[in-house]
C-alpha atoms as a PDB file:
ATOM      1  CA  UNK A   1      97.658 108.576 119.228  1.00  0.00           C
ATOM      2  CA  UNK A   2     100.220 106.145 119.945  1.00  0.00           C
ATOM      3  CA  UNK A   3     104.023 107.765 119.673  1.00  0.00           C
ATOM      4  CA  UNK A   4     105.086 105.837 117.158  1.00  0.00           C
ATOM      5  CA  UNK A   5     102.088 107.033 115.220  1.00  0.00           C
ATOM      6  CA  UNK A   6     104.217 110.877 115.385  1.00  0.00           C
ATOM      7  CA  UNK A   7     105.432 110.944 111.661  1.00  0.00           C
ATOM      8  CA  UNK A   8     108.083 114.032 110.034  1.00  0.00           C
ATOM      9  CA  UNK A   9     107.121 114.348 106.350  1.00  0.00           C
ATOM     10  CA  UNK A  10     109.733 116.307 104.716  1.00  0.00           C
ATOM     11  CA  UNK A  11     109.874 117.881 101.526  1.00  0.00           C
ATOM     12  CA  UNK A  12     113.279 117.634  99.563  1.00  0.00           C
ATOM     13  CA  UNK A  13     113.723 120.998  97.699  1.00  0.00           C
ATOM     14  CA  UNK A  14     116.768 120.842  96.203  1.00  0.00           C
ATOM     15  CA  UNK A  15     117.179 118.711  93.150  1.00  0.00           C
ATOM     16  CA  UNK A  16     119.607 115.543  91.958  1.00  0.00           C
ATOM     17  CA  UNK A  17     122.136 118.684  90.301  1.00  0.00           C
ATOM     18  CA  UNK A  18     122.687 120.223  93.859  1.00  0.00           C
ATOM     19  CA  UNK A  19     123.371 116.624  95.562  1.00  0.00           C
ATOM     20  CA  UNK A  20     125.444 116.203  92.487  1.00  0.00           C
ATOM     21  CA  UNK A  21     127.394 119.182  92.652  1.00  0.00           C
ATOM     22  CA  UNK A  22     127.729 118.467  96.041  1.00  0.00           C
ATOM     23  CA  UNK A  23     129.337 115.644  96.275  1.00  0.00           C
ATOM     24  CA  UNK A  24     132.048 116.640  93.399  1.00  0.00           C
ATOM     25  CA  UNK A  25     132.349 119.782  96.350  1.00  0.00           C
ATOM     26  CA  UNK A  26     132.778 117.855  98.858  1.00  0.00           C
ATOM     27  CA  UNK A  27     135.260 115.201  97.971  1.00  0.00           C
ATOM     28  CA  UNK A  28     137.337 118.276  95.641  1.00  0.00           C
ATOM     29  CA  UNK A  29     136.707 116.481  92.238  1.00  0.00           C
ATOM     30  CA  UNK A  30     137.085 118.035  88.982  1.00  0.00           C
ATOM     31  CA  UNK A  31     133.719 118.626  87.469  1.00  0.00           C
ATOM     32  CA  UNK A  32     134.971 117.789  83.959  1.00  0.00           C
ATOM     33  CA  UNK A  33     136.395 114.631  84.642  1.00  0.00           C
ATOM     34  CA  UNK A  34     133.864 112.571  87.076  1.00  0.00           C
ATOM     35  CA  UNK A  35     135.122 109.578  88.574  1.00  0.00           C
ATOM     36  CA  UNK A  36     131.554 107.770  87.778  1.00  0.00           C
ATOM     37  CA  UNK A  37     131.787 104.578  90.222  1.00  0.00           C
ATOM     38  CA  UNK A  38     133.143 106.981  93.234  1.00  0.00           C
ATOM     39  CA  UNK A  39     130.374 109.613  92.008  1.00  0.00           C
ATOM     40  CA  UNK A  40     127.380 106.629  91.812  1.00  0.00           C
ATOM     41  CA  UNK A  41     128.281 105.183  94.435  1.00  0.00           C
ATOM     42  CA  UNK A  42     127.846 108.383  97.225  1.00  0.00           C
ATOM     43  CA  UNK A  43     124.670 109.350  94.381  1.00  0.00           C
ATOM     44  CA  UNK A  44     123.275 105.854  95.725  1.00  0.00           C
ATOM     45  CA  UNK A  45     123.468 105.805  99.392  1.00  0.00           C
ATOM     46  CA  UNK A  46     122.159 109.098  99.747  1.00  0.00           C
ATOM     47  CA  UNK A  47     119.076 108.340  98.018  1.00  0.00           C
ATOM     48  CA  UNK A  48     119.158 105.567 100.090  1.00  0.00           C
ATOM     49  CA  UNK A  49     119.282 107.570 103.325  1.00  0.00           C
ATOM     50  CA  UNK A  50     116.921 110.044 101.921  1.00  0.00           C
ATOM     51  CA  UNK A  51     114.320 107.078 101.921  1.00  0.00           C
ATOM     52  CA  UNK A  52     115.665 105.583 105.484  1.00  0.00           C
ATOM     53  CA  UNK A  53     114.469 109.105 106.633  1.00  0.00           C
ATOM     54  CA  UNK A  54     110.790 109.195 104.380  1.00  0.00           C
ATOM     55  CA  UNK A  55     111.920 111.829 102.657  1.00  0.00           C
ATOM     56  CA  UNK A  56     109.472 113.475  99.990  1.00  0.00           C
ATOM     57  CA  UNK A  57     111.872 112.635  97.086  1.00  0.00           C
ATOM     58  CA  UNK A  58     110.994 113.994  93.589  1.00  0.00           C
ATOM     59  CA  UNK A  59     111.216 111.594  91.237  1.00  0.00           C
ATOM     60  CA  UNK A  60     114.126 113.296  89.227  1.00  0.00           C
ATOM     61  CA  UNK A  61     116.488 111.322  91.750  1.00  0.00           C
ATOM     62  CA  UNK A  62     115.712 108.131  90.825  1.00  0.00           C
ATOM     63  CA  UNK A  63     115.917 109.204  86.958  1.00  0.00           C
ATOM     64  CA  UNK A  64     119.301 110.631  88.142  1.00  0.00           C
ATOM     65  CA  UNK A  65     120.390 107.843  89.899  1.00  0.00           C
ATOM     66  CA  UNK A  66     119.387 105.223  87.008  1.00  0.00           C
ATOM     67  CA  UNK A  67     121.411 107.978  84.334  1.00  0.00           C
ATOM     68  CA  UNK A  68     124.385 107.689  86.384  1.00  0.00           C
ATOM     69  CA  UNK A  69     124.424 103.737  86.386  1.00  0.00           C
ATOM     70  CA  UNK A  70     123.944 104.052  82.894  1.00  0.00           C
ATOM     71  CA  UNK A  71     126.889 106.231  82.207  1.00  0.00           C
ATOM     72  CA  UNK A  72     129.210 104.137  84.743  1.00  0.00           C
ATOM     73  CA  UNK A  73     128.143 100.932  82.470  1.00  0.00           C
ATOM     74  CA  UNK A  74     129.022 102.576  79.377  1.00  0.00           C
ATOM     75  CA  UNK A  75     132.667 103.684  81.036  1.00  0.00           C
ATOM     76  CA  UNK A  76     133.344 100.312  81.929  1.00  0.00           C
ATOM     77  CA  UNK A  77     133.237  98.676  78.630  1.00  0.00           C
ATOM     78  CA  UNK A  78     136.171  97.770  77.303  1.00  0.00           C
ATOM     79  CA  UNK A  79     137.977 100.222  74.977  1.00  0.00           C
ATOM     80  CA  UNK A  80     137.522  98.306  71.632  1.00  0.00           C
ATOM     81  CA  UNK A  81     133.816  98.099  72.653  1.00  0.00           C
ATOM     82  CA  UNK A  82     133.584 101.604  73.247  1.00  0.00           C
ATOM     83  CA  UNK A  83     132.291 104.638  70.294  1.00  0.00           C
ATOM     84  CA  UNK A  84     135.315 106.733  69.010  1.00  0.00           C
ATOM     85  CA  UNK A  85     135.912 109.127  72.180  1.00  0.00           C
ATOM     86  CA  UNK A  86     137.999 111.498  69.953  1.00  0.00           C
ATOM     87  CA  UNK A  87     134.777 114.306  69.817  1.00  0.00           C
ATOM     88  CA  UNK A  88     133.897 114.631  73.450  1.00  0.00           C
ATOM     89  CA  UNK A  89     130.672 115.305  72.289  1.00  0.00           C
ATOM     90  CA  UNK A  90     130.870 111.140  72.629  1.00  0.00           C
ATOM     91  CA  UNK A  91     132.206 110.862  76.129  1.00  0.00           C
ATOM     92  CA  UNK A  92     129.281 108.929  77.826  1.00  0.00           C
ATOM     93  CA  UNK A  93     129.619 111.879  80.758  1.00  0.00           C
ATOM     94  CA  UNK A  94     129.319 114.991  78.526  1.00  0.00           C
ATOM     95  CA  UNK A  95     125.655 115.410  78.149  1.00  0.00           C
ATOM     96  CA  UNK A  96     126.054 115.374  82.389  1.00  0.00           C
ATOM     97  CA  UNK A  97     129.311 117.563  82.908  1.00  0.00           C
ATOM     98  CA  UNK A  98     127.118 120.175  80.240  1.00  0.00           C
ATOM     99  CA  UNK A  99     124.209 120.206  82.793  1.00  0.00           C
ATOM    100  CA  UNK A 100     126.125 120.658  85.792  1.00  0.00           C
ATOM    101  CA  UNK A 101     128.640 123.685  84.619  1.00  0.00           C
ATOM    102  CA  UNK A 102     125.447 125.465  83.301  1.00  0.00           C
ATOM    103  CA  UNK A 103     123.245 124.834  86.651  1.00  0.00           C
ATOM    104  CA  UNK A 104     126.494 125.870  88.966  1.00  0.00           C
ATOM    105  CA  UNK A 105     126.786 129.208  86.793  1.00  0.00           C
ATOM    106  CA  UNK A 106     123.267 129.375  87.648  1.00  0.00           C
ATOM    107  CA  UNK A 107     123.659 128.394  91.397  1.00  0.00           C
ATOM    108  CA  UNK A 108     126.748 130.927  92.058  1.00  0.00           C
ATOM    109  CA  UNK A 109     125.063 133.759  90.457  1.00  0.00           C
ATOM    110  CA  UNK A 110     122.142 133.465  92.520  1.00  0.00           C
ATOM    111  CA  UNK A 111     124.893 133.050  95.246  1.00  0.00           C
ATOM    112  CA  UNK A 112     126.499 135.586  94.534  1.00  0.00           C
ATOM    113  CA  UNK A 113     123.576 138.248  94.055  1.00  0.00           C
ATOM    114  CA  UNK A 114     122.413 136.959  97.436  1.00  0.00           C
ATOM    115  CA  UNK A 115     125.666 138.017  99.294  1.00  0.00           C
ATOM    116  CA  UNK A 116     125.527 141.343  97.555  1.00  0.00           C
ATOM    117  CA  UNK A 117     121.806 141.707  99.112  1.00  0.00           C
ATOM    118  CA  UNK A 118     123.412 140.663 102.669  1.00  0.00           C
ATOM    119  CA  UNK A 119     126.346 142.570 102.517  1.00  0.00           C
ATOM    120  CA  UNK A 120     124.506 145.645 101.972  1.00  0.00           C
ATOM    121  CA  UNK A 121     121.888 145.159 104.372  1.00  0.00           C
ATOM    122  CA  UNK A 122     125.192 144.446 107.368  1.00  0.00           C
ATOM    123  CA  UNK A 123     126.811 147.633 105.714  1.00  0.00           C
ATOM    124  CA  UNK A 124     124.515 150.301 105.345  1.00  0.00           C
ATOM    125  CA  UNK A 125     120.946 150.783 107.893  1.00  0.00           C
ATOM    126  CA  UNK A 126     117.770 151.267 106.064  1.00  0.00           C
ATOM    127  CA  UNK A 127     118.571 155.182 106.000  1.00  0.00           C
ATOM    128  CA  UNK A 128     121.603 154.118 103.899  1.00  0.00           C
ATOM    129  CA  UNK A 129     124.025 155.204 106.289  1.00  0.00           C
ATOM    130  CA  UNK A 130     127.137 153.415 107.144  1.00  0.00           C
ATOM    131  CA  UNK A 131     127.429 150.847 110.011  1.00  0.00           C
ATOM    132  CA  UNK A 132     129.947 150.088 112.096  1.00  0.00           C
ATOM    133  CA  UNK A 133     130.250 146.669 113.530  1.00  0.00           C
ATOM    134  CA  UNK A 134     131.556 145.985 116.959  1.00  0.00           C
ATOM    135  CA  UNK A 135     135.234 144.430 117.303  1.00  0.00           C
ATOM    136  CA  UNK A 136     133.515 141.801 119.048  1.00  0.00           C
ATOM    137  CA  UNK A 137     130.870 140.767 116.135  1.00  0.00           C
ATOM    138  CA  UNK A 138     130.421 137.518 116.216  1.00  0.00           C
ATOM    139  CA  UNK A 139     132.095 135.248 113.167  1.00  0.00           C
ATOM    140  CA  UNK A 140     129.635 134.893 110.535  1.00  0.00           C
ATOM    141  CA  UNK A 141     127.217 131.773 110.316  1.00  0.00           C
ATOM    142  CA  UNK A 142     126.150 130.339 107.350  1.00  0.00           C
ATOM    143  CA  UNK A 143     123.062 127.923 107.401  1.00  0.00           C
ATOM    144  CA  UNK A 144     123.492 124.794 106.627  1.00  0.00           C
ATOM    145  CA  UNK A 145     121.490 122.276 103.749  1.00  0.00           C
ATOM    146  CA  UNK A 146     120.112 119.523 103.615  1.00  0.00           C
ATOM    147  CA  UNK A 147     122.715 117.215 102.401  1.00  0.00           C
ATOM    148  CA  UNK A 148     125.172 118.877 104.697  1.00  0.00           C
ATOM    149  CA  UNK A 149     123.175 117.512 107.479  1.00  0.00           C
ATOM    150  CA  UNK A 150     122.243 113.923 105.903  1.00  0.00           C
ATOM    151  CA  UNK A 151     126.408 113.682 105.539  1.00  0.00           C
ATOM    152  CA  UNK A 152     126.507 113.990 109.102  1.00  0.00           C
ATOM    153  CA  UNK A 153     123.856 111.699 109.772  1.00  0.00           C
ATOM    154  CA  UNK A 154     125.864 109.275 107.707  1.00  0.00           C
ATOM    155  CA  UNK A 155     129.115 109.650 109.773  1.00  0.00           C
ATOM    156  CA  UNK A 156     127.116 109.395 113.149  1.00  0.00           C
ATOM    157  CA  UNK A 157     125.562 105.707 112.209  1.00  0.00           C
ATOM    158  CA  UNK A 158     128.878 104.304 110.648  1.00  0.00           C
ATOM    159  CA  UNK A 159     129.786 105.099 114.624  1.00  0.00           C
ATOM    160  CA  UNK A 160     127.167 102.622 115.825  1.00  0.00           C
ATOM    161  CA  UNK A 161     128.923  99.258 116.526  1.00  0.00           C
ATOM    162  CA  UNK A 162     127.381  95.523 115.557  1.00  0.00           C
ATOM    163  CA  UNK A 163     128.190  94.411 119.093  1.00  0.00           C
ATOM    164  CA  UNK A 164     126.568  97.749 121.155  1.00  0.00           C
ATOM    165  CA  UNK A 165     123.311  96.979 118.787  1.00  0.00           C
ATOM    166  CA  UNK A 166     122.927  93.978 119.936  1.00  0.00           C
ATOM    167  CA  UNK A 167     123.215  94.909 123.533  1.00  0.00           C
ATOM    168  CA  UNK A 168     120.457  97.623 123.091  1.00  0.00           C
ATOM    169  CA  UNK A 169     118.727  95.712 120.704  1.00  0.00           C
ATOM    170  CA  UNK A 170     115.295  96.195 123.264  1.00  0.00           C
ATOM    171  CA  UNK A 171     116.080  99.702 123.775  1.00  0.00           C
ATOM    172  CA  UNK A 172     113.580 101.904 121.617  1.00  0.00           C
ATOM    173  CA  UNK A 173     113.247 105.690 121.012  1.00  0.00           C
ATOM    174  CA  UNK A 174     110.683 107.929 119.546  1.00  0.00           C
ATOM    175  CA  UNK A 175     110.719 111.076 117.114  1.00  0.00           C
ATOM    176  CA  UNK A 176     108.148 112.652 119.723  1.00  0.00           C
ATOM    177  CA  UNK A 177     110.139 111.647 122.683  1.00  0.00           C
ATOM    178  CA  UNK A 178     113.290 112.805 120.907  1.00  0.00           C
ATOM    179  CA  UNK A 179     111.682 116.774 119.641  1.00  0.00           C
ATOM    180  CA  UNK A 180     111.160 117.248 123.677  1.00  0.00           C
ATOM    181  CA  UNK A 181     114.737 115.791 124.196  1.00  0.00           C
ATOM    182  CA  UNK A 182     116.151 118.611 121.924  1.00  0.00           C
ATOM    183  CA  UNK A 183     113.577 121.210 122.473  1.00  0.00           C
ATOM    184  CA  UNK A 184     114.423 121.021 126.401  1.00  0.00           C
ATOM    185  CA  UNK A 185     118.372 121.067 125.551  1.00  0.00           C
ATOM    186  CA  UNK A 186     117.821 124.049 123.432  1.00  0.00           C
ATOM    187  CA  UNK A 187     115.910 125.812 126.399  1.00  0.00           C
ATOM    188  CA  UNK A 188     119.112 125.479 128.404  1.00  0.00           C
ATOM    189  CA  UNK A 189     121.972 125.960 126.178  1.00  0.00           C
ATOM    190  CA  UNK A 190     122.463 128.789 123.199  1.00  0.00           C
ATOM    191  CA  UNK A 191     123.916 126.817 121.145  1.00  0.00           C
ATOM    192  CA  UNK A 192     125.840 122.966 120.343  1.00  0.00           C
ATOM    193  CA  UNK A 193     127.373 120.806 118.086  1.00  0.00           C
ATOM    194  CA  UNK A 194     125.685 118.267 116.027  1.00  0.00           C
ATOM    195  CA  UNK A 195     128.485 116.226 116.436  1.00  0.00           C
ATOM    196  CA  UNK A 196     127.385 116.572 120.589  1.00  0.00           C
ATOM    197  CA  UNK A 197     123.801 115.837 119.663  1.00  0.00           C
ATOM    198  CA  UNK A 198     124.601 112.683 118.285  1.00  0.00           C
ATOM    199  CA  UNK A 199     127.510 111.860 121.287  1.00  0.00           C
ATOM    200  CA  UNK A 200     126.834 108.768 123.536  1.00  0.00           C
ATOM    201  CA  UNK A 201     123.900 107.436 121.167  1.00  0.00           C
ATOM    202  CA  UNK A 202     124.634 103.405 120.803  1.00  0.00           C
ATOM    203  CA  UNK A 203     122.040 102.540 118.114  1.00  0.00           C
ATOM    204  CA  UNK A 204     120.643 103.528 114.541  1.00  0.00           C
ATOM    205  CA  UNK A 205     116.692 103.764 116.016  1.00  0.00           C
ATOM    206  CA  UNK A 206     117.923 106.611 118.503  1.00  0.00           C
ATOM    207  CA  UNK A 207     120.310 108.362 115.761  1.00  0.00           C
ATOM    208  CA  UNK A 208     117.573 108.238 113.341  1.00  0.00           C
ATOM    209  CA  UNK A 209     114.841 109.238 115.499  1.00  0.00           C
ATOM    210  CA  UNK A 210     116.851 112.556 117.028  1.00  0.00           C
ATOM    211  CA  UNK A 211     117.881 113.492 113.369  1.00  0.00           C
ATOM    212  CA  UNK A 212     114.291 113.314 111.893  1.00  0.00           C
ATOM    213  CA  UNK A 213     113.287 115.320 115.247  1.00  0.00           C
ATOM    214  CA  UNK A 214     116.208 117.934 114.562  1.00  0.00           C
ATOM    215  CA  UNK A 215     114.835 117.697 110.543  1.00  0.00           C
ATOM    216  CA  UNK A 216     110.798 118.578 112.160  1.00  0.00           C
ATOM    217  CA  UNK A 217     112.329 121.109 114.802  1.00  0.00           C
ATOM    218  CA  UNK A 218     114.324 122.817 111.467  1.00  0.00           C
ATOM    219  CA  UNK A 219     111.311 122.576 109.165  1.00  0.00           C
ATOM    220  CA  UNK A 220     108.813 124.238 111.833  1.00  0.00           C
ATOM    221  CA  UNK A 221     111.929 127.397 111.929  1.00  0.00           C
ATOM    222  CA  UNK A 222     112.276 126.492 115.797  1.00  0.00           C
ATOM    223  CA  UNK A 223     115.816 125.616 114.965  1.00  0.00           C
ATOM    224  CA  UNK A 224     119.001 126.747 112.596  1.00  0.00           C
ATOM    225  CA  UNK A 225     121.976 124.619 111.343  1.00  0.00           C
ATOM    226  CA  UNK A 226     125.118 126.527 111.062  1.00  0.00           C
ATOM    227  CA  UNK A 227     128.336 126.367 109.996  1.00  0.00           C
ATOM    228  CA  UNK A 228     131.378 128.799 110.241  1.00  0.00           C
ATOM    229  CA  UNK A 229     132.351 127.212 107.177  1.00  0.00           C
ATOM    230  CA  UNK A 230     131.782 124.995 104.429  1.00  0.00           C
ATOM    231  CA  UNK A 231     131.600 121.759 105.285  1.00  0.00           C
ATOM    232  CA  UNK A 232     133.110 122.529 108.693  1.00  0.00           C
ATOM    233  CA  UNK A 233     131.530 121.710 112.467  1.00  0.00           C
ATOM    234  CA  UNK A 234     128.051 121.963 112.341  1.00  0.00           C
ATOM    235  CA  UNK A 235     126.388 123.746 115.015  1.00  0.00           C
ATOM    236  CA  UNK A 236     122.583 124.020 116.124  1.00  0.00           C
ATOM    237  CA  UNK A 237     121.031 126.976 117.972  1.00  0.00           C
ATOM    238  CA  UNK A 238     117.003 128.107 118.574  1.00  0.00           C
ATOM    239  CA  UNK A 239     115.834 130.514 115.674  1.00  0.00           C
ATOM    240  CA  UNK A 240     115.986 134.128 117.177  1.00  0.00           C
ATOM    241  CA  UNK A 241     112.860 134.922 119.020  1.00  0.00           C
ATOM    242  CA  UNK A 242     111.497 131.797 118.825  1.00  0.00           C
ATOM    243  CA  UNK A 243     110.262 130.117 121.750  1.00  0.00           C
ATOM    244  CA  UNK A 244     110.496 126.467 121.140  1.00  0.00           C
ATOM    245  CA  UNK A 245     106.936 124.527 121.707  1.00  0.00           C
ATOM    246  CA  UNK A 246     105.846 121.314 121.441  1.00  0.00           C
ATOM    247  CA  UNK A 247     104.068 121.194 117.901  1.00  0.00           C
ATOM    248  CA  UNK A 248     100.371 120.250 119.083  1.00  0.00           C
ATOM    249  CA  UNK A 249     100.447 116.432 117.591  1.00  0.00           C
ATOM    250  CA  UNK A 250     103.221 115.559 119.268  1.00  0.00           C
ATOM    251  CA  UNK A 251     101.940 116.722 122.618  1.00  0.00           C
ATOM    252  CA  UNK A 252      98.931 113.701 121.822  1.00  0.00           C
ATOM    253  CA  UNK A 253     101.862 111.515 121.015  1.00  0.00           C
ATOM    254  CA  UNK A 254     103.850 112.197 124.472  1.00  0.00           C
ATOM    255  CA  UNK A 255     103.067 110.011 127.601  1.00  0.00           C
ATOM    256  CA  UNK A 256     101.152 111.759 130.304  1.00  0.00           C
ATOM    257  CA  UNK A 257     104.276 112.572 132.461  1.00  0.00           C
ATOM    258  CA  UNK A 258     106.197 113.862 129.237  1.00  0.00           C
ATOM    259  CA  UNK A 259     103.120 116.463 129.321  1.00  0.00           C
ATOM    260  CA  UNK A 260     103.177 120.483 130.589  1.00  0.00           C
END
């Protein structure tokens, strides 16, 4: 097996709502009143960095994705051309704004319920008796999702500069070359930044092929994202009491030297 044979198949588990909601997170939008071209737009080049990365998308995104052009089209017509707006029933964006405030109800229930669960389990030992936390306990981390991490991917190759990719143009990297790269640095240090993953790199083949590695490395539970906050520094670290190995087709995939 040749390494650029080595190939990360991904599953994408959360749905065209959560990147939705999201993005209206992210950028602090009001969920009643979507700015449709901004919202499209971002909609749009996710998807298309979803497929960059061969991402397993479900089909619902591309339904998504041709609903939102639909909606923008409609908001762009002229006034005169447009249906009486009066009942917002007929805003072009109700039927959407309906589907996200039920499915975030939804979401931040299940949130919510889920912190309950943790906070009782860090309160109270399996005997129900109070626990008392060191002074020193670390700050909590929260794990980090998917399109956290494809946001940071994003940021990392609008870095990459026309002129540096043509200098490196020759250079090439693989995903198998780049899971040892990370599984050694993760041997040595507890934990680092993504942002210091992705530091020095000079073209989109390397970026892309470390992220897909960290994506494999993340999917086999040999690694955690975290973040202290949302949408604050992300951080990577090896999954407690995990040992990180080389998963068994990518030692076929390594050159003889990269072997144990």
């Amino acid at each position: 097996m040749s390494p650029e044979e080595y190939k990360v198949k991904l599953e994408v588990f959360e749905g065209p709502l959560d990147l939705l909601l999201y993005l209206i997170k992210k950028d602090e939008l009001e969920i009643h009143n979507i700015p449709m071209e901004s919202i499209t737009a971002q909609y749009v080049q996710y998807l298309d960095l979803m497929k960059m990365l061969d991402l397993n998308i479900a089909g619902e995104f591309l339904v998504m994705a041709a609903t939102l052009m639909m909606i923008k089209s409609r908001m762009l017509l002229p006034v005169e051309d447009r249906p009486d707006l009066e009942d917002e029933e007929e805003d072009p964006r109700w039927d959407l704004v309906r589907q996200l405030v039920e499915y975030k109800k939804f979401k931040d229930a299940a949130l919510h319920l889920e912190a309950l669960e943790l906070r009782r389990e860090g309160i109270f030992g399996r005997d129900g008796a109070e626990v008392v936390l060191p002074r020193d306990a670390e700050v909590a981390l929260h794990d980090v999702g998917l399109f956290d991490l494809i946001s940071a991917f994003n940021e990392a190759l609008k870095k990459v500069k026309t002129e540096e990719l043509r200098e490196i143009f020759a250079e090439r990297f693989t995903v198998a070359e780049k899971i040892e790269v990370l599984s050694e640095r993760l041997q040595r240090e507890k934990r680092f930044s993504l942002s210091a993953m992705f530091a020095g790199m000079r073209s989109r083949n390397e970026i892309v092929c470390t992220f897909l590695a960290l994506l494999e490395l993340i999917r086999l539970a040999q690694v955690r994202a975290v973040q202290h906050e949302v949408f604050g520094e992300i951080y990577l670290e090896r999954a407690e009491g995990i040992r990180l190995m080389v998963p068994p087709l990518l030692e076929e995939s390594l050159p003889a030297e990269g072997r144990e």
